[in-house]
PDB file of N, CA and C in Angstrom:
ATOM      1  N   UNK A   1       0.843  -1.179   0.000  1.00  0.00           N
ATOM      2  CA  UNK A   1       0.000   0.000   0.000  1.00  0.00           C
ATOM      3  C   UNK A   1       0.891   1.246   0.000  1.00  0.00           C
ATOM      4  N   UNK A   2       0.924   2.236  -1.045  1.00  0.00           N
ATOM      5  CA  UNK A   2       1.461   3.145  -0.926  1.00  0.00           C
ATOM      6  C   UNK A   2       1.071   4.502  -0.348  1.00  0.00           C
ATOM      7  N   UNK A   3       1.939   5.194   0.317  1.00  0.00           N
ATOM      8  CA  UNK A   3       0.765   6.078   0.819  1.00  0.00           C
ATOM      9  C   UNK A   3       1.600   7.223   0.196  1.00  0.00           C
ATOM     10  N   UNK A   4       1.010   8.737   0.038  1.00  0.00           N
ATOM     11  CA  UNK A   4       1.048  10.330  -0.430  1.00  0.00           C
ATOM     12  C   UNK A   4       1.642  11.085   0.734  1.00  0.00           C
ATOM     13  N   UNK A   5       2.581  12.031   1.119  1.00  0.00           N
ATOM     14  CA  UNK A   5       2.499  12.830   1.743  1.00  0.00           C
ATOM     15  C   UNK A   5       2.523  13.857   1.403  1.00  0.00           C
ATOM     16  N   UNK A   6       1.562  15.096   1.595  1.00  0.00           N
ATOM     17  CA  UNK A   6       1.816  16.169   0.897  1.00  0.00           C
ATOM     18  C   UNK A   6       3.022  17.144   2.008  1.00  0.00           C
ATOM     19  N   UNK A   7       3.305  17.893   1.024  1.00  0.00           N
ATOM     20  CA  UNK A   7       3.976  19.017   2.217  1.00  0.00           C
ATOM     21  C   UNK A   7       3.621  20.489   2.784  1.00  0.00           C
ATOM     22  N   UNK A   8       3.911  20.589   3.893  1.00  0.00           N
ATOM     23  CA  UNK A   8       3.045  21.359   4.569  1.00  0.00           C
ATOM     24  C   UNK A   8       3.142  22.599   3.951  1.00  0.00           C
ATOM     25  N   UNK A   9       4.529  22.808   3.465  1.00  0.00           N
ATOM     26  CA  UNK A   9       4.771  24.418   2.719  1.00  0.00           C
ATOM     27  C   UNK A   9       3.714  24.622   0.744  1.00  0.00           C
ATOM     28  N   UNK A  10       3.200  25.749   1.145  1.00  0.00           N
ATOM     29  CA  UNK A  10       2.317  25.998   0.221  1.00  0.00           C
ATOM     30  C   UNK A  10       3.106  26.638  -0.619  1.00  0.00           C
ATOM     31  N   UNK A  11       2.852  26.094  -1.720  1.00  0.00           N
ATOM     32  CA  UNK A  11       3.916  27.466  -3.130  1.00  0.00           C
ATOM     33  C   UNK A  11       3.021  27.584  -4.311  1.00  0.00           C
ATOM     34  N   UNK A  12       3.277  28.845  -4.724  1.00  0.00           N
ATOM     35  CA  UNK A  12       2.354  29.400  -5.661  1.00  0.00           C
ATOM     36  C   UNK A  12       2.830  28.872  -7.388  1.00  0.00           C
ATOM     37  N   UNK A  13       4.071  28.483  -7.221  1.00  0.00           N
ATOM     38  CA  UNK A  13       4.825  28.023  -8.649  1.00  0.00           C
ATOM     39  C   UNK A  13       6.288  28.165  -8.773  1.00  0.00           C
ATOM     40  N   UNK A  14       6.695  28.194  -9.427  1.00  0.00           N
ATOM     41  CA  UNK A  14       7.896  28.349 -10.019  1.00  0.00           C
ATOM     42  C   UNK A  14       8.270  29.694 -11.096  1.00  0.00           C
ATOM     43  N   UNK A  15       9.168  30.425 -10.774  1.00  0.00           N
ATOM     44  CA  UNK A  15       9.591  31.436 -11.366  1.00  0.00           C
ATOM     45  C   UNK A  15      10.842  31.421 -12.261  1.00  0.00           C
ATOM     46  N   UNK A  16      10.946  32.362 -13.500  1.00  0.00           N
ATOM     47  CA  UNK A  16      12.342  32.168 -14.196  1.00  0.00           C
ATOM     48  C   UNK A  16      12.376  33.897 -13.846  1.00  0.00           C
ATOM     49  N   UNK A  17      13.608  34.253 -12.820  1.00  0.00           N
ATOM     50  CA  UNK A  17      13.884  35.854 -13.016  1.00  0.00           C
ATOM     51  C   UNK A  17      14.846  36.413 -14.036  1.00  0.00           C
ATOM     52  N   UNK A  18      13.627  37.019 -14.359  1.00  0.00           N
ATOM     53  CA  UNK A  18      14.268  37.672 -15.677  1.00  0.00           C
ATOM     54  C   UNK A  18      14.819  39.196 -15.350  1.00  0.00           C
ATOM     55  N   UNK A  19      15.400  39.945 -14.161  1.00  0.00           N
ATOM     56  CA  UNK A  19      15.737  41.142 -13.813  1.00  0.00           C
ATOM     57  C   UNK A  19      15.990  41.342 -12.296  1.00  0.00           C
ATOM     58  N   UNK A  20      17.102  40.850 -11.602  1.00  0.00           N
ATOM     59  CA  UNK A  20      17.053  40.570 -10.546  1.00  0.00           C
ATOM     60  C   UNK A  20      17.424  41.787  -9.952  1.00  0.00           C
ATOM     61  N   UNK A  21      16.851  42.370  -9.043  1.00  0.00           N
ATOM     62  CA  UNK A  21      17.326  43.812  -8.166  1.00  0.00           C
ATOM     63  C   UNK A  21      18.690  43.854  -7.931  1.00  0.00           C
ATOM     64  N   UNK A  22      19.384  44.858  -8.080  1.00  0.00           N
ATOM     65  CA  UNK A  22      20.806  44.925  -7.464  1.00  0.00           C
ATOM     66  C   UNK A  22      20.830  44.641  -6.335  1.00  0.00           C
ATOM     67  N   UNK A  23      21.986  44.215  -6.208  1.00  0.00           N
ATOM     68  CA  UNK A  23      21.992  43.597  -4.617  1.00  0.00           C
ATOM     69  C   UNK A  23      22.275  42.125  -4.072  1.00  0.00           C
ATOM     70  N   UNK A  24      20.880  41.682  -5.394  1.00  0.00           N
ATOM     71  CA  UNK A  24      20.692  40.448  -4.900  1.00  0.00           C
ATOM     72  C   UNK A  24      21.147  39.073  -4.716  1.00  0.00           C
ATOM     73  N   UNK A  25      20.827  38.199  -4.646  1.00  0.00           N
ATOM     74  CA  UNK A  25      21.446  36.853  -3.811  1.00  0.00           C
ATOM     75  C   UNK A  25      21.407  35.909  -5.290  1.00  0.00           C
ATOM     76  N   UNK A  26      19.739  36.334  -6.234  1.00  0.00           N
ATOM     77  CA  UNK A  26      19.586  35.459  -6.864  1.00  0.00           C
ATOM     78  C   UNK A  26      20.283  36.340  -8.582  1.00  0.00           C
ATOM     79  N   UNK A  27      20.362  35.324  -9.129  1.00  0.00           N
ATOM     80  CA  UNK A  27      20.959  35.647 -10.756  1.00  0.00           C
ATOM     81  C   UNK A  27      20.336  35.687 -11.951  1.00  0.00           C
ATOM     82  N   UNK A  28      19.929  36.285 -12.625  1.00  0.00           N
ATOM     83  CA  UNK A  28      19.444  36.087 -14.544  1.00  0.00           C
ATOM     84  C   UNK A  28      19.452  34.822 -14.729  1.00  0.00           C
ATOM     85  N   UNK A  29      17.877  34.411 -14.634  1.00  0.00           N
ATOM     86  CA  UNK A  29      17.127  33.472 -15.521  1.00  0.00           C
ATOM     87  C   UNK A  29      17.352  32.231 -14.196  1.00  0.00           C
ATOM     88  N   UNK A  30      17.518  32.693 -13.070  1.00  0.00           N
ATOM     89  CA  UNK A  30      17.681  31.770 -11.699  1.00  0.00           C
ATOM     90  C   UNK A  30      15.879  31.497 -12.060  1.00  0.00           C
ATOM     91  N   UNK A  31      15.936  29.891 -11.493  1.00  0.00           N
ATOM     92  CA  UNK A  31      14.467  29.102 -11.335  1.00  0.00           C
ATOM     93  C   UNK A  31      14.134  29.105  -9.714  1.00  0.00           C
ATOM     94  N   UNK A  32      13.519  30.178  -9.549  1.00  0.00           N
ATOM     95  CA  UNK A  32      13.153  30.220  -7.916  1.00  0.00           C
ATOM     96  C   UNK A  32      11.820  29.251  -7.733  1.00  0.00           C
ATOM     97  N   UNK A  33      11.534  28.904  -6.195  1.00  0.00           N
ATOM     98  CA  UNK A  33      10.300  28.729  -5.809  1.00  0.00           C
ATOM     99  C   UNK A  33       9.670  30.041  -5.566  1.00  0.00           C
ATOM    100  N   UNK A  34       8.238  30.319  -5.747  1.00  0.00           N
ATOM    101  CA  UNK A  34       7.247  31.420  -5.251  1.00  0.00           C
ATOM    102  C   UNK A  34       6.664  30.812  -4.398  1.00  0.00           C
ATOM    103  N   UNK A  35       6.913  31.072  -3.437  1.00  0.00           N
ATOM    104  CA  UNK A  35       6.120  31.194  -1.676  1.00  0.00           C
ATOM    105  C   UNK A  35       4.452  31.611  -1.931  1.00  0.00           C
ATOM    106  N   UNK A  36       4.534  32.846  -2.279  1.00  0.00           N
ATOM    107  CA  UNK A  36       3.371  33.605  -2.119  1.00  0.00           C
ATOM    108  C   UNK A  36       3.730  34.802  -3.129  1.00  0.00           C
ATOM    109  N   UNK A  37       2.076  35.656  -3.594  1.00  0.00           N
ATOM    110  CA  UNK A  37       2.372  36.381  -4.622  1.00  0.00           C
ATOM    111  C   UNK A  37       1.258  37.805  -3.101  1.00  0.00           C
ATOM    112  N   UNK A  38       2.034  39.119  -3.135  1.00  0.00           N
ATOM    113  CA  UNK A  38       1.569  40.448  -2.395  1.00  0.00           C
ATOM    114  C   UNK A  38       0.791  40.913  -3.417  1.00  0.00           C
ATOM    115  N   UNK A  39      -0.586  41.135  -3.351  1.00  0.00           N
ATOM    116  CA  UNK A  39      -1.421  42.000  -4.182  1.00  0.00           C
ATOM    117  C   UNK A  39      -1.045  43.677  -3.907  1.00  0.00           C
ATOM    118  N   UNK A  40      -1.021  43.551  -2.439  1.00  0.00           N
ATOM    119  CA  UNK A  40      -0.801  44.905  -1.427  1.00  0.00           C
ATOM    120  C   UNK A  40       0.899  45.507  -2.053  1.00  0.00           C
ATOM    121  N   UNK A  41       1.818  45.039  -1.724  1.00  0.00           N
ATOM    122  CA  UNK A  41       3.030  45.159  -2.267  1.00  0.00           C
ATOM    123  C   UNK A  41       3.630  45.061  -3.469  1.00  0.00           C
ATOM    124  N   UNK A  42       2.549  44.281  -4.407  1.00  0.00           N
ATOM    125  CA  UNK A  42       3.052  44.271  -5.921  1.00  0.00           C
ATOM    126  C   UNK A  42       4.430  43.114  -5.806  1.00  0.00           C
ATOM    127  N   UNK A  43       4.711  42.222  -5.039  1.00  0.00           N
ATOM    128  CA  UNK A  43       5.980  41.413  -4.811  1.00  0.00           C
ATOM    129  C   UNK A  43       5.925  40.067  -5.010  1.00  0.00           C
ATOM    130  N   UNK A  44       6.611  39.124  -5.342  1.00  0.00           N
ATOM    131  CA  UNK A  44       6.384  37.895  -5.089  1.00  0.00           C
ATOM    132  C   UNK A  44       7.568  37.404  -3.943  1.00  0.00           C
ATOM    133  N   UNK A  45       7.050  36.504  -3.033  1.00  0.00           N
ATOM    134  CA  UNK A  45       8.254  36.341  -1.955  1.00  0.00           C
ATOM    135  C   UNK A  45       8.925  34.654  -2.370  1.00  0.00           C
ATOM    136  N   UNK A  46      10.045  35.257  -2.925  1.00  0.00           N
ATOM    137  CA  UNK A  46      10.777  33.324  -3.348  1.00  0.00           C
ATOM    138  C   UNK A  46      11.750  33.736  -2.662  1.00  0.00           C
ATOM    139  N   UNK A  47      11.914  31.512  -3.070  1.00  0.00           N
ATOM    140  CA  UNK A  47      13.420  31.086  -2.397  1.00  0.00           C
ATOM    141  C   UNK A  47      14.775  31.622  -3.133  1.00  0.00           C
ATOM    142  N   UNK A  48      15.414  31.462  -2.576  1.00  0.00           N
ATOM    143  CA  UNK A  48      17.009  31.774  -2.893  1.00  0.00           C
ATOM    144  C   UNK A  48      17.649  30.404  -3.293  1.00  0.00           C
ATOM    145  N   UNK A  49      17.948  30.289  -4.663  1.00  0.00           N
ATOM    146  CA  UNK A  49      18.537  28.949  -5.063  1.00  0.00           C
ATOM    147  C   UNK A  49      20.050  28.975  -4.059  1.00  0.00           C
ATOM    148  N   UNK A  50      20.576  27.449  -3.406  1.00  0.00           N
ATOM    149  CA  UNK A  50      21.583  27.191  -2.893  1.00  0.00           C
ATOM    150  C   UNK A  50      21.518  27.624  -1.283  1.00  0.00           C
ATOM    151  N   UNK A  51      19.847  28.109  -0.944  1.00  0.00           N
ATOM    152  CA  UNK A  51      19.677  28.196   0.579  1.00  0.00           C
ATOM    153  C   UNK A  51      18.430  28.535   1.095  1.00  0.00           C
ATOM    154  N   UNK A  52      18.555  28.923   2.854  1.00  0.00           N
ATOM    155  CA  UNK A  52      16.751  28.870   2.626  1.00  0.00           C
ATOM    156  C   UNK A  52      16.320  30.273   3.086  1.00  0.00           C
ATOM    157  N   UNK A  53      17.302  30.876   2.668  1.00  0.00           N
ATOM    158  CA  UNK A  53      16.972  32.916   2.751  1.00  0.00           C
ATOM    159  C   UNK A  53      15.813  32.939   1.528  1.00  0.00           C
ATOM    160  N   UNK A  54      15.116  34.072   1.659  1.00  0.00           N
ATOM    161  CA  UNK A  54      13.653  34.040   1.068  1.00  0.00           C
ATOM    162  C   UNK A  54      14.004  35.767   0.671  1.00  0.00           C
ATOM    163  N   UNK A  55      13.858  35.667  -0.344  1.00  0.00           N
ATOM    164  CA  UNK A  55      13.747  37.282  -1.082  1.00  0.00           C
ATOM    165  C   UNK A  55      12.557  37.886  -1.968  1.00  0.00           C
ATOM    166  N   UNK A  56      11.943  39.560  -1.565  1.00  0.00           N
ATOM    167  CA  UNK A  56      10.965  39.734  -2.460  1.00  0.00           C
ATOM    168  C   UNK A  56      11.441  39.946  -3.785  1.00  0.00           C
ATOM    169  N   UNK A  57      10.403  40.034  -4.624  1.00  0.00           N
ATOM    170  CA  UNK A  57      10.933  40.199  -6.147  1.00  0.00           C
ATOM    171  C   UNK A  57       9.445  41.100  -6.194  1.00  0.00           C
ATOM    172  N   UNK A  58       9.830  42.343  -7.415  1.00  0.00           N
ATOM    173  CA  UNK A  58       8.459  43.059  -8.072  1.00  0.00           C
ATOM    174  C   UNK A  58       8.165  42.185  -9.147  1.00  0.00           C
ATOM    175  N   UNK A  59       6.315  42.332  -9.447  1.00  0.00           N
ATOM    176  CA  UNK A  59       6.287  41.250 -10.164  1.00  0.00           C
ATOM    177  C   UNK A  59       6.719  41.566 -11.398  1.00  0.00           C
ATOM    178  N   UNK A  60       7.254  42.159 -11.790  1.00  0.00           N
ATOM    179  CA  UNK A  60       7.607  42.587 -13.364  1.00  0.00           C
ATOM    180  C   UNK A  60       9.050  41.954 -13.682  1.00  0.00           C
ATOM    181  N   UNK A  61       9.685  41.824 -12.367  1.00  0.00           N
ATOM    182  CA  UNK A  61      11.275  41.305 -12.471  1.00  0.00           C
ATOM    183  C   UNK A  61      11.271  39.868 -12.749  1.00  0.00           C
ATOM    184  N   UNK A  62      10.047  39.026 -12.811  1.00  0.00           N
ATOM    185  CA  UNK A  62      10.033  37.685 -12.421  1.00  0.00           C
ATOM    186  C   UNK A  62       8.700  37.077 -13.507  1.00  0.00           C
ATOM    187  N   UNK A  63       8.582  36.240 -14.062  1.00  0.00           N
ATOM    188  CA  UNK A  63       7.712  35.204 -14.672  1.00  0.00           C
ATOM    189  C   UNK A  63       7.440  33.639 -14.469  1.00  0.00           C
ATOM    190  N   UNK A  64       6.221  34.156 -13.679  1.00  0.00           N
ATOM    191  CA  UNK A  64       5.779  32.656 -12.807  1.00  0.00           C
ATOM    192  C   UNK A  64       5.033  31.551 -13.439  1.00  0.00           C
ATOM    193  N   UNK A  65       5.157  30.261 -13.418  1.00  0.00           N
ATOM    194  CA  UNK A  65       4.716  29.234 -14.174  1.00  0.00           C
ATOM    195  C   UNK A  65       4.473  28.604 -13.340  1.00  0.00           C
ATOM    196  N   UNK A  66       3.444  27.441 -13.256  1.00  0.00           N
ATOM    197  CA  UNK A  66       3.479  25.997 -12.489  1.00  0.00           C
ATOM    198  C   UNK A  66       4.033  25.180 -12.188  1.00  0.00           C
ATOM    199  N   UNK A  67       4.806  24.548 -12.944  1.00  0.00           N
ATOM    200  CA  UNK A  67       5.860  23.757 -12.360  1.00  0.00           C
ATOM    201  C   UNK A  67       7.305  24.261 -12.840  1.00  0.00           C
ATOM    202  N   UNK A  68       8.170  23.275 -12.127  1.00  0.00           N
ATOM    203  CA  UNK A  68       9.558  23.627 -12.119  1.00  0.00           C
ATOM    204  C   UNK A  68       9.996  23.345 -13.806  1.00  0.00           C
ATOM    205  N   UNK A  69       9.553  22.247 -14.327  1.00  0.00           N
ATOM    206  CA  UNK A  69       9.508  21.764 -15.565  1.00  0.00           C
ATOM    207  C   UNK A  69       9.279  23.020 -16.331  1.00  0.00           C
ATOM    208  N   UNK A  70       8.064  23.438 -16.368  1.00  0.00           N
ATOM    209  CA  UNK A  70       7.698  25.132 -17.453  1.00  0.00           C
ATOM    210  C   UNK A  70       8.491  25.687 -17.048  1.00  0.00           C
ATOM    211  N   UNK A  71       9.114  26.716 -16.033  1.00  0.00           N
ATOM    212  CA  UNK A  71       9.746  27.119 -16.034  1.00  0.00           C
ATOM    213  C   UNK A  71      11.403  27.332 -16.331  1.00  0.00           C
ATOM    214  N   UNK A  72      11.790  25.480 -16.277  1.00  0.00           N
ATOM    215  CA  UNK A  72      13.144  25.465 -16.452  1.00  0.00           C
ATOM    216  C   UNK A  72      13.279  25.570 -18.446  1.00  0.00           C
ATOM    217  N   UNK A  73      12.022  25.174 -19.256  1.00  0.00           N
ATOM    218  CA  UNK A  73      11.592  25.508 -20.451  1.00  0.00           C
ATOM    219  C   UNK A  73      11.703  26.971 -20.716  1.00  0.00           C
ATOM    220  N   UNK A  74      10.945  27.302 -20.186  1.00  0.00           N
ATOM    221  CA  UNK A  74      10.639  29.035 -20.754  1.00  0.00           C
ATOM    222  C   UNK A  74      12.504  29.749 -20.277  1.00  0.00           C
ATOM    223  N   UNK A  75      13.271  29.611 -19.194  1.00  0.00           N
ATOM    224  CA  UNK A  75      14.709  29.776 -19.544  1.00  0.00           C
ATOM    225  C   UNK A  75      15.486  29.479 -20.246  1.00  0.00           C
ATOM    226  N   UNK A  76      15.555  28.193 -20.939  1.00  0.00           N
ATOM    227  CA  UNK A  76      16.085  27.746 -21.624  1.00  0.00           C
ATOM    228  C   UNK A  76      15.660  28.361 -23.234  1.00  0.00           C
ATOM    229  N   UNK A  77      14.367  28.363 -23.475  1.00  0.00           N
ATOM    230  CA  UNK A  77      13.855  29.358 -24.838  1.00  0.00           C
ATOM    231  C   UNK A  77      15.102  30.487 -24.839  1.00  0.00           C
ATOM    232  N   UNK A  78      14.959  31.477 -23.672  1.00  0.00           N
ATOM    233  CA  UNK A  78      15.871  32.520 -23.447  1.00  0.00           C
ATOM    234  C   UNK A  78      16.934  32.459 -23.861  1.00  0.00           C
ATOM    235  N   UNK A  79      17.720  31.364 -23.706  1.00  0.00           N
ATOM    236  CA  UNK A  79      19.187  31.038 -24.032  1.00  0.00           C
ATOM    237  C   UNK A  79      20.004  32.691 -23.230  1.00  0.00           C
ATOM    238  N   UNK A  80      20.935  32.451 -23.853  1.00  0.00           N
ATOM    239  CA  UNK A  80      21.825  33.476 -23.565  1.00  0.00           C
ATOM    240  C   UNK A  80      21.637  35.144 -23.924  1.00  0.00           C
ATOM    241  N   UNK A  81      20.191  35.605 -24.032  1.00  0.00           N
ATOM    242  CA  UNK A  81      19.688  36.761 -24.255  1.00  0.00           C
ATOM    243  C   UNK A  81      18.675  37.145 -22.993  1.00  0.00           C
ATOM    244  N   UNK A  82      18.865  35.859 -21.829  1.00  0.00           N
ATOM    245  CA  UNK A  82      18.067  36.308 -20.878  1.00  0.00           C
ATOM    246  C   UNK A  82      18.421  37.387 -20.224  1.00  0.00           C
ATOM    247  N   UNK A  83      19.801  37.878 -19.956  1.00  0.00           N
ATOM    248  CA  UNK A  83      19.718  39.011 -19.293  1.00  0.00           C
ATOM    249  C   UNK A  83      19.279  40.216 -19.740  1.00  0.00           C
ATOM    250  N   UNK A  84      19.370  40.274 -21.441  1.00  0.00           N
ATOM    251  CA  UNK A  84      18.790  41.248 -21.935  1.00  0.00           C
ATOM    252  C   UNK A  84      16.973  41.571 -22.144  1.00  0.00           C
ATOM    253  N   UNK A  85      16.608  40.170 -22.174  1.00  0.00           N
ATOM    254  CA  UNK A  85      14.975  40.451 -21.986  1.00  0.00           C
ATOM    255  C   UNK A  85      14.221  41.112 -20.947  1.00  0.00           C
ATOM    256  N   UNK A  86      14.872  41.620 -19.958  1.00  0.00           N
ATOM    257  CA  UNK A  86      14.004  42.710 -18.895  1.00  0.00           C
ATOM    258  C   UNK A  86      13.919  43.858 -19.358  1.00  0.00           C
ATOM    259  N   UNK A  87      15.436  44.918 -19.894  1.00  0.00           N
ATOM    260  CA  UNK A  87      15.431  45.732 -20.384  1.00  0.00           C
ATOM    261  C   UNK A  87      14.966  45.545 -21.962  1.00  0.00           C
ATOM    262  N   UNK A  88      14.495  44.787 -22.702  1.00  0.00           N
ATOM    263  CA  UNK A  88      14.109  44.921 -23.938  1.00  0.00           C
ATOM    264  C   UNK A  88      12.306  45.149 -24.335  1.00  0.00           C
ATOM    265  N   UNK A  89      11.853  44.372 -22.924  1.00  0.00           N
ATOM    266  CA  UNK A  89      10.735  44.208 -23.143  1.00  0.00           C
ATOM    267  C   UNK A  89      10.210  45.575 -22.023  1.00  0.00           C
ATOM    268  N   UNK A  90      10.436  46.352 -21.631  1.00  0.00           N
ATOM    269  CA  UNK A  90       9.907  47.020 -20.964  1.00  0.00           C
ATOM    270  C   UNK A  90       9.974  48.610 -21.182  1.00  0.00           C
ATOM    271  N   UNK A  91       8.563  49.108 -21.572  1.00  0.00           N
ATOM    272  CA  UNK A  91       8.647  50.851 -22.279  1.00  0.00           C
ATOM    273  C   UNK A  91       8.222  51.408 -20.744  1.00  0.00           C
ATOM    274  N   UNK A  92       9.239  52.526 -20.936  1.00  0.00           N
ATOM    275  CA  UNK A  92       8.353  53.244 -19.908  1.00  0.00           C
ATOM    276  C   UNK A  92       9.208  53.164 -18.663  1.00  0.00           C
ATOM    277  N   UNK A  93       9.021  54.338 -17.984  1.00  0.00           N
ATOM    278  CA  UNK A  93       9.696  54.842 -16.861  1.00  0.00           C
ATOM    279  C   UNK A  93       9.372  53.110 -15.299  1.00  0.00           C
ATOM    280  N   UNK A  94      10.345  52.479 -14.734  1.00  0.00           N
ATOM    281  CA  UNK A  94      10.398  51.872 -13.756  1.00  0.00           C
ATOM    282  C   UNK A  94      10.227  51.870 -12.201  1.00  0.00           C
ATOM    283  N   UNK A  95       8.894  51.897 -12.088  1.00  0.00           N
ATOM    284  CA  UNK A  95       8.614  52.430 -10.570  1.00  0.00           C
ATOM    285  C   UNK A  95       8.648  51.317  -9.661  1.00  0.00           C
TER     286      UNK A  95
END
């Protein structure tokens, strides 16, 4: 008899960041977990690949998918122009 365990931590999906804030921990076209998405804050709160520090992201810096699978896809499409797709795709002053 096999049995299921689910896990207790809830996640909203999987992210490919496509524009990571200065500063930060995570890198261009990094496959985060999404924790949770802030309606109030405009943020999504993911993991930090290689630990278990948790960083916000705006949602414009980040493109969230369902599984880890879509997402590790939609980076790979990117190839080596991912760092340039934040600044390419975006008109208009950055608030």
């Amino acid at each position: 008899m096999a049995t299921t365990f689910a896990s207790c931590s809830s996640r909203e999906g999987w992210a490919v960041v496509l524009w990571p804030p200065k500063g930060s921990s995570i890198s261009y076209g990094a496959i985060v977990p999404v924790h949770f998405k802030s309606n109030i804050t405009k943020t999504y709160a993911v993991g930090v690949p290689g630990s278990k520090a948790n960083e916000e992201l705006e949602l414009w810096r980040a493109e969230v998918y369902p599984s880890k699978s879509k997402a590790k896809a939609a980076a790979a499409a990117y190839g080596e122009l991912l760092p340039l797709f934040g600044v390419a795709t975006r008109d208009g002053l950055l608030l």
